[in-house]
Protein backbone atom coordinates (compact mmCIF):
# COMPACT_ATOMS: atom_id res chain seq x y z
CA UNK A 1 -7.43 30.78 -1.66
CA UNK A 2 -8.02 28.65 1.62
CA UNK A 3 -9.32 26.32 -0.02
CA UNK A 4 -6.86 25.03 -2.66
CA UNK A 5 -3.86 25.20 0.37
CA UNK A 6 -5.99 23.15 2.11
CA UNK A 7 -6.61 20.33 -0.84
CA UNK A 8 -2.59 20.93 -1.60
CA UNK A 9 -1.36 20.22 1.88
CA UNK A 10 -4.11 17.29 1.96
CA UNK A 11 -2.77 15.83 -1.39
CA UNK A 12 0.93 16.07 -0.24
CA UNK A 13 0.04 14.63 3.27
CA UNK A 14 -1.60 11.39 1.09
CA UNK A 15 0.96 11.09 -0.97
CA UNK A 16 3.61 11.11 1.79
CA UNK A 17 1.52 8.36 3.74
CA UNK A 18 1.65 6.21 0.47
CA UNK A 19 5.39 6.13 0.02
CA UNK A 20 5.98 5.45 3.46
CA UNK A 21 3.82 2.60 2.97
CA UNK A 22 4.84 1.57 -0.33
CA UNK A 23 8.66 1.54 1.47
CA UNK A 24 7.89 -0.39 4.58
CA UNK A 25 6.01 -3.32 2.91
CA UNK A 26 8.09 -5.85 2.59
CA UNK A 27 8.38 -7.37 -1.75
CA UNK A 28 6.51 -9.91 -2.97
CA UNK A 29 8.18 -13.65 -2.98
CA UNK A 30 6.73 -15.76 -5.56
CA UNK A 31 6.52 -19.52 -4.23
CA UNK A 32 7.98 -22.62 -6.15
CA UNK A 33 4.62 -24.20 -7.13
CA UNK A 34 1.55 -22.68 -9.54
CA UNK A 35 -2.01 -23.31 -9.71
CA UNK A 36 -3.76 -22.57 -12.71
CA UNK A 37 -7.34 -22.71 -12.45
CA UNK A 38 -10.03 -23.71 -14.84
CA UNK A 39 -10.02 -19.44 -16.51
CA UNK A 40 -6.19 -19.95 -16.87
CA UNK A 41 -5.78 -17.73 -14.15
CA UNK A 42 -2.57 -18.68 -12.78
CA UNK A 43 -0.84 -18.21 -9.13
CA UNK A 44 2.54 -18.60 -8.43
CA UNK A 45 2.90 -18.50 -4.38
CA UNK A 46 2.90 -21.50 -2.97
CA UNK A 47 6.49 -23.02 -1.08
CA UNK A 48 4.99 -26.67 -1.65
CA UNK A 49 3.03 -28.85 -3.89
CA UNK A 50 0.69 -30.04 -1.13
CA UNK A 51 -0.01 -26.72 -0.57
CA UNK A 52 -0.85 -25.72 -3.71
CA UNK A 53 -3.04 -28.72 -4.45
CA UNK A 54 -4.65 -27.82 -1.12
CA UNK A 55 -5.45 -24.38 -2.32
CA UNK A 56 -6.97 -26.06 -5.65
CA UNK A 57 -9.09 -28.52 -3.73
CA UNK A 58 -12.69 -28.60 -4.10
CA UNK A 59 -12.06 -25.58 -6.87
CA UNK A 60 -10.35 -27.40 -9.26
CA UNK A 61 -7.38 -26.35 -11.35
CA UNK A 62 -3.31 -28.08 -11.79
CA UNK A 63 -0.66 -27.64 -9.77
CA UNK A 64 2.95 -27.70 -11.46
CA UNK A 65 6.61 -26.30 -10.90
CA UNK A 66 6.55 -22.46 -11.90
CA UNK A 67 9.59 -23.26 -14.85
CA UNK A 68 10.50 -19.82 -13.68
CA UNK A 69 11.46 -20.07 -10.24
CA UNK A 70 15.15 -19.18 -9.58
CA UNK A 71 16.34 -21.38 -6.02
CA UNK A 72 18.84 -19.63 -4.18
CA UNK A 73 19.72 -22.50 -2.54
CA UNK A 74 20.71 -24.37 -6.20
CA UNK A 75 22.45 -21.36 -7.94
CA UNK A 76 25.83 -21.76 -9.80
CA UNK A 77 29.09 -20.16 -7.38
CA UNK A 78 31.45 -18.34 -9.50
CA UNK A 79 35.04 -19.95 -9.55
CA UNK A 80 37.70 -17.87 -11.19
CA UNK A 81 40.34 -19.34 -13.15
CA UNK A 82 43.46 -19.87 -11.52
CA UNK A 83 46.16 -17.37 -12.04
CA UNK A 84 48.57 -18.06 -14.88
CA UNK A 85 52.02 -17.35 -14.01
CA UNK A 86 54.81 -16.72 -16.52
CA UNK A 87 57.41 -19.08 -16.68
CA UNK A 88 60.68 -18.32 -14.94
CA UNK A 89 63.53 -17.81 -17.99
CA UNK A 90 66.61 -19.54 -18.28
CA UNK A 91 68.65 -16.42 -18.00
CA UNK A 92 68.08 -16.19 -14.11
């Protein structure tokens, strides 16, 4: 029975060493600018143009704008309506 603790404890001793890992690692960004090279393989993780034609020169491939790419810097605030208030009656 040695055995199988053994592969248990090493399994759940993996596993914990992934997670930690898999937490600490900080998320992917994806950049403003693709390159999509001559198999249509396509890379989305460049901050600049220049950098992403860098990246393509000598292999060839375009650069372009991912159409995906949400900027923080341009999104939309949200403005509530102002607050309607009921007009005062006559009676008062």
């Amino acid at each position: 029975m040695k055995p199988v603790s053994k592969i248990i404890t090493a399994s759940a001793a993996a596993l914990s060493t992934l997670v930690l890992v898999a937490i600490a690692s900080p998320a992917a960004q994806a950049g403003e600018y693709c390159r999509t090279d001559s198999s249509f393989m396509t890379s989305c993780s460049f901050s600049s143009l220049e950098q992403c034609q860098a990246s393509a020169s000598g292999r060839g491939g375009t650069c372009a704008r991912d159409p995906l790419y949400k900027n923080p810097g341009s999104a939309l605030a949200y403005q509530p309506k102002p607050a309607r208030h009921a007009k005062p009656s006559a009676e008062q």
